[in-house]
C-alpha atoms as a PDB file:
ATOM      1  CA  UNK A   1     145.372 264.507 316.425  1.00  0.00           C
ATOM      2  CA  UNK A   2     142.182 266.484 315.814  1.00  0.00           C
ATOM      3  CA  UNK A   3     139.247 265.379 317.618  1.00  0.00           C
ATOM      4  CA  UNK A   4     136.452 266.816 315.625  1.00  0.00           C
ATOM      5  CA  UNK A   5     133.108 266.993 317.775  1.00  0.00           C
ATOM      6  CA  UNK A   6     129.651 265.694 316.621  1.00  0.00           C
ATOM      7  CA  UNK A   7     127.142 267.280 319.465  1.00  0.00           C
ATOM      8  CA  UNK A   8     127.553 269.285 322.934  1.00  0.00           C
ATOM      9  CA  UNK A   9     125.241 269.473 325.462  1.00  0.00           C
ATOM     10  CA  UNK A  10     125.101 271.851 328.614  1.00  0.00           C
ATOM     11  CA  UNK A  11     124.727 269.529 331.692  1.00  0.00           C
ATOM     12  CA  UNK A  12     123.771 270.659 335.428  1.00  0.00           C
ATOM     13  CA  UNK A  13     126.887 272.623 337.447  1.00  0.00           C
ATOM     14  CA  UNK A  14     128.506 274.408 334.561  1.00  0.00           C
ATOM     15  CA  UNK A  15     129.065 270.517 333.208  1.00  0.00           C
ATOM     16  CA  UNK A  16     128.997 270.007 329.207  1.00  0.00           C
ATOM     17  CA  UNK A  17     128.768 266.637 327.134  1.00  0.00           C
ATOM     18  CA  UNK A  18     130.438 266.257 324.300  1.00  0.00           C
ATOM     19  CA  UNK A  19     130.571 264.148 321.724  1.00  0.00           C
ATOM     20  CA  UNK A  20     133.108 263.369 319.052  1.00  0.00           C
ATOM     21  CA  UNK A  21     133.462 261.969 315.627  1.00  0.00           C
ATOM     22  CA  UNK A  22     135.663 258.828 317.412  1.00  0.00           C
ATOM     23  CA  UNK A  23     133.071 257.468 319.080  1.00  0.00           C
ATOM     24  CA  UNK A  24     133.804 259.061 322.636  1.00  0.00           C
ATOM     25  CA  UNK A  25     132.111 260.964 324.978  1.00  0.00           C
ATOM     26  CA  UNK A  26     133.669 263.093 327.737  1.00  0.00           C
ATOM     27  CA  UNK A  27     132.280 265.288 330.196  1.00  0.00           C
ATOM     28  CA  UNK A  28     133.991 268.997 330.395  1.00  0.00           C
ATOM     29  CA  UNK A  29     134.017 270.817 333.623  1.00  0.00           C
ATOM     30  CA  UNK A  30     133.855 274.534 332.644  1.00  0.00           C
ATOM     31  CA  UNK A  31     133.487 275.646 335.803  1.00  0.00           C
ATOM     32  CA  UNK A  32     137.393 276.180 337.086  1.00  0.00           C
ATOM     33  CA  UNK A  33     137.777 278.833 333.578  1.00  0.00           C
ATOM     34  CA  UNK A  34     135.102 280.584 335.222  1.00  0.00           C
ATOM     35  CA  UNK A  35     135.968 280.923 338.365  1.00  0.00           C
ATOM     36  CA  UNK A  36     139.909 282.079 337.039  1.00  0.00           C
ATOM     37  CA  UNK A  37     139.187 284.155 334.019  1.00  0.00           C
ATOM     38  CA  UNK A  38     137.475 286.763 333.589  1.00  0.00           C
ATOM     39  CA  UNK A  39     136.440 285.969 329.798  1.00  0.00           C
ATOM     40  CA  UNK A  40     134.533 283.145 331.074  1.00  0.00           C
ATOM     41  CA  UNK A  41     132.805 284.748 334.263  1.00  0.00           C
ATOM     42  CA  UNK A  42     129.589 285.564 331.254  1.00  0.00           C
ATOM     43  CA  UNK A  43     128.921 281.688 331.380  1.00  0.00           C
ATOM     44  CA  UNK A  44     127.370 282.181 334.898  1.00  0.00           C
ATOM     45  CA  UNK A  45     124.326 283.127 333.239  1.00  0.00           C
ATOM     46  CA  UNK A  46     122.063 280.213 332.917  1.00  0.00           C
ATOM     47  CA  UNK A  47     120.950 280.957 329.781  1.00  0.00           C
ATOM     48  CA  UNK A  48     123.962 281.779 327.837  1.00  0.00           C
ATOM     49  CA  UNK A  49     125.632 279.049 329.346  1.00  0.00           C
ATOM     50  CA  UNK A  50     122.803 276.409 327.871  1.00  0.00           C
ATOM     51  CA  UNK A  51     123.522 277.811 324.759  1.00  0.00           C
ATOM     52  CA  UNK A  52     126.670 276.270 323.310  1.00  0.00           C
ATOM     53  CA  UNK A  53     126.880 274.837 320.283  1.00  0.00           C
ATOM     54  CA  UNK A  54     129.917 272.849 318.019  1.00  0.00           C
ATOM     55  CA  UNK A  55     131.559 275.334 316.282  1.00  0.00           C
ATOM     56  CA  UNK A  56     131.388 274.879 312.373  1.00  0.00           C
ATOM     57  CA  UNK A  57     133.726 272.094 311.055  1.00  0.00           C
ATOM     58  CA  UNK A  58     133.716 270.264 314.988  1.00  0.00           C
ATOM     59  CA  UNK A  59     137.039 272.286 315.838  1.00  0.00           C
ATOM     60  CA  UNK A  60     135.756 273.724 319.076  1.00  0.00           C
ATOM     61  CA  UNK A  61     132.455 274.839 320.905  1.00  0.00           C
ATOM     62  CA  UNK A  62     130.929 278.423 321.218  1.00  0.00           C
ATOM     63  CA  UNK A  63     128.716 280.299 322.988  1.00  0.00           C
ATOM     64  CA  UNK A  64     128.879 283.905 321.473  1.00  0.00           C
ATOM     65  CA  UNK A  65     132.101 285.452 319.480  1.00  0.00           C
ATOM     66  CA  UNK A  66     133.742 286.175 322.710  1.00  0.00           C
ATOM     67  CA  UNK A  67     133.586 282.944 324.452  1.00  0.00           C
ATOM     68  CA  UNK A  68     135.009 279.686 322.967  1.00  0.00           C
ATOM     69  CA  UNK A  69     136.927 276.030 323.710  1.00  0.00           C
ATOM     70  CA  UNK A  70     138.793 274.207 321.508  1.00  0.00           C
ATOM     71  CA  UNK A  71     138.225 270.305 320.617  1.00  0.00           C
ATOM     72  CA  UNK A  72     141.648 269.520 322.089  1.00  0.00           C
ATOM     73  CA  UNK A  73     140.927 271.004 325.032  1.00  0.00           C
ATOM     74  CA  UNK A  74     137.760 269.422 325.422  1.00  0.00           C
ATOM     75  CA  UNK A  75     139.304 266.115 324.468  1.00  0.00           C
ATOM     76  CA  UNK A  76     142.572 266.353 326.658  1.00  0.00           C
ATOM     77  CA  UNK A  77     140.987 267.563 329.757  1.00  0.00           C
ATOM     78  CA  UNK A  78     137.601 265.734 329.684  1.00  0.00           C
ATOM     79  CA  UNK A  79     136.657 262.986 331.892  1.00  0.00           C
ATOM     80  CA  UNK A  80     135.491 259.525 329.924  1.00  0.00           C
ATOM     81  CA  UNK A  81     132.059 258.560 330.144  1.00  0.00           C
ATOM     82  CA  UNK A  82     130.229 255.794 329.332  1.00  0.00           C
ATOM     83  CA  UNK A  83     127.188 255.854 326.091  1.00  0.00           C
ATOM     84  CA  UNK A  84     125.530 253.232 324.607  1.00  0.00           C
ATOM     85  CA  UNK A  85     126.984 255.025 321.331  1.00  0.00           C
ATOM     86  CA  UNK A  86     130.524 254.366 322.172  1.00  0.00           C
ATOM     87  CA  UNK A  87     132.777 253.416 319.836  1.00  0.00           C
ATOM     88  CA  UNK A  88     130.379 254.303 317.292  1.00  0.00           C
ATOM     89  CA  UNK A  89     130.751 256.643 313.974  1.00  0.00           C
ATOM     90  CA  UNK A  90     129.752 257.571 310.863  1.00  0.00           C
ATOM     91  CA  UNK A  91     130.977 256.457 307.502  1.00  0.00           C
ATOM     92  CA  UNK A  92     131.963 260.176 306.941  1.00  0.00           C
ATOM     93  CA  UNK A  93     133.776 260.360 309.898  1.00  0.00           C
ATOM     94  CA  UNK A  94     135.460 257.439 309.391  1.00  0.00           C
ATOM     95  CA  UNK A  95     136.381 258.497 305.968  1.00  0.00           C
ATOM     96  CA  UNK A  96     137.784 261.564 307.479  1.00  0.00           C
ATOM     97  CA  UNK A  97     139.681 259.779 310.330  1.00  0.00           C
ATOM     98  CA  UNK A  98     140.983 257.290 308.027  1.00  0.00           C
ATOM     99  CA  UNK A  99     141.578 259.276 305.146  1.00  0.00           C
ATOM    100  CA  UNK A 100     139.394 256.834 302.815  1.00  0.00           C
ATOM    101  CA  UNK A 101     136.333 257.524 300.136  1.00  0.00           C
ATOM    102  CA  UNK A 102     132.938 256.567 301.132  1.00  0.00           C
ATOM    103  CA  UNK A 103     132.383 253.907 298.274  1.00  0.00           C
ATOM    104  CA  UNK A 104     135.707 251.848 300.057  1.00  0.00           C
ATOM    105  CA  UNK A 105     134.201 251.144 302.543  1.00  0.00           C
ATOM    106  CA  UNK A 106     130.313 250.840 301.261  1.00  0.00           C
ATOM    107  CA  UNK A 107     132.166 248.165 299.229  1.00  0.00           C
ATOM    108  CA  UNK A 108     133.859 246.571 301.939  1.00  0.00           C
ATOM    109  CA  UNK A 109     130.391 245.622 303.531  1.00  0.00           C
ATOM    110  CA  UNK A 110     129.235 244.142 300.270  1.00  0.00           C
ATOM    111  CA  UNK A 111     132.392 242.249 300.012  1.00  0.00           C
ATOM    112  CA  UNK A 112     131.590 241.566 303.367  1.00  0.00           C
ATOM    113  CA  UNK A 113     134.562 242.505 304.791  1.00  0.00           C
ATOM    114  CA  UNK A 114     132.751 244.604 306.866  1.00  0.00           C
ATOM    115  CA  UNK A 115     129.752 242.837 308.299  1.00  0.00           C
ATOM    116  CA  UNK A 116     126.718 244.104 308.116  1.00  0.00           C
ATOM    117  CA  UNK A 117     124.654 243.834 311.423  1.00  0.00           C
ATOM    118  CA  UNK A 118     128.154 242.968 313.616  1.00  0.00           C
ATOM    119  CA  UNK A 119     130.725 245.869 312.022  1.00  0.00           C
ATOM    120  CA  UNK A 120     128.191 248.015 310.128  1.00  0.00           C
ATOM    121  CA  UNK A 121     124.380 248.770 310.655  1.00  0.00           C
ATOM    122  CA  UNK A 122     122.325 251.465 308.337  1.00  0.00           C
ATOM    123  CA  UNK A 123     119.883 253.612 310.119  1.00  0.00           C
ATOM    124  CA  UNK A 124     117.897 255.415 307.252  1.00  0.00           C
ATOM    125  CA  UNK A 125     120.313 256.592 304.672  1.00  0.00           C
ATOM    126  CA  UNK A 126     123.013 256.987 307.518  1.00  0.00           C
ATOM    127  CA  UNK A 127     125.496 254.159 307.980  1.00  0.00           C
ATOM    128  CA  UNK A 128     127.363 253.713 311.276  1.00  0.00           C
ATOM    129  CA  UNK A 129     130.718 251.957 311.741  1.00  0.00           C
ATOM    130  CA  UNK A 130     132.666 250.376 314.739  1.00  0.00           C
ATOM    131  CA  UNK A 131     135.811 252.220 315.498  1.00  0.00           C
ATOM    132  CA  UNK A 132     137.265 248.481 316.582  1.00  0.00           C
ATOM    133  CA  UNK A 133     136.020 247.524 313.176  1.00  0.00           C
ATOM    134  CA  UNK A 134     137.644 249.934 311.761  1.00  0.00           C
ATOM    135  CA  UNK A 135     140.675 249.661 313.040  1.00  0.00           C
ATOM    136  CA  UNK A 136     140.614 245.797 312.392  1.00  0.00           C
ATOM    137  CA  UNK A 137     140.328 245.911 308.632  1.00  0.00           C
ATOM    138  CA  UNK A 138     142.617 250.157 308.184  1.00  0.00           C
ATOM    139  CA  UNK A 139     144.875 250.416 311.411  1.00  0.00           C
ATOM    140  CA  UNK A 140     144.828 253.337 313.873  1.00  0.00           C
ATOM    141  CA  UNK A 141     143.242 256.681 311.893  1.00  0.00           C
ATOM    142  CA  UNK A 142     145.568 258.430 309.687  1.00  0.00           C
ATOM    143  CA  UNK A 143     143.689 262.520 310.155  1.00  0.00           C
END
């Protein structure tokens, strides 16, 4: 399954954050590549090393055309942490995940089958979604 990331954050000892579309966060210990290969050794520098960013589309995180992870990676070989976001998503990643159109499930909270407040809550213009809800009302994710 792909495990498209939302955000990644450098943390202190060579640690990163990252976020994906699921609702999960995990924390990524690059510090093993860089002590065995040599493509990695760069990341030593502070500076680059603070500089990683998702990769466009979520597939991976970079830090220069040379030095790359992929989202499985990340994903597989992550350690689970704990957010106040978990669990948490986007209607357009849920779309994606679930293989769906927006407007289902926009009209699934005014039908009420997704509640608004309990499965559903609108910050701005940006509507967030339960994964449990989600997979309460469309099953595990189908992308």
């Amino acid at each position: 399954m792909f495990h498209k990331i939302k955000n990644v954050t450098a943390l202190p000892e060579f640690k990163l954050s990252v976020q994906f579309a699921e609702g999960v966060t995990k924390i990524y210990d690059v510090l093993p590549l860089i002590e065995k290969f040599d493509s990695f050794k760069p990341l030593n520098n502070a500076e680059l090393f603070s500089s990683v960013e998702t990769d466009t589309g979520g597939y991976g995180i970079i830090w220069n055309d040379d030095i790359d992870i992929s989202c499985e990676e990340l994903f597989e070989n992550g350690k689970s942490v704990s957010t106040p976001f978990d669990g948490l998503m986007a209607f357009g990643d849920a779309t994606t995940l679930w293989n769906l159109n927006e407007s289902t499930l926009r009209k699934a909270v005014a039908y009420g089958k997704l509640r608004n407040g309990i499965d559903v809550c609108k910050f701005g213009k940006q509507w967030v979604v339960s994964v449990a809800a989600m997979r309460r009302e469309y099953g595990n994710p189908t992308n």
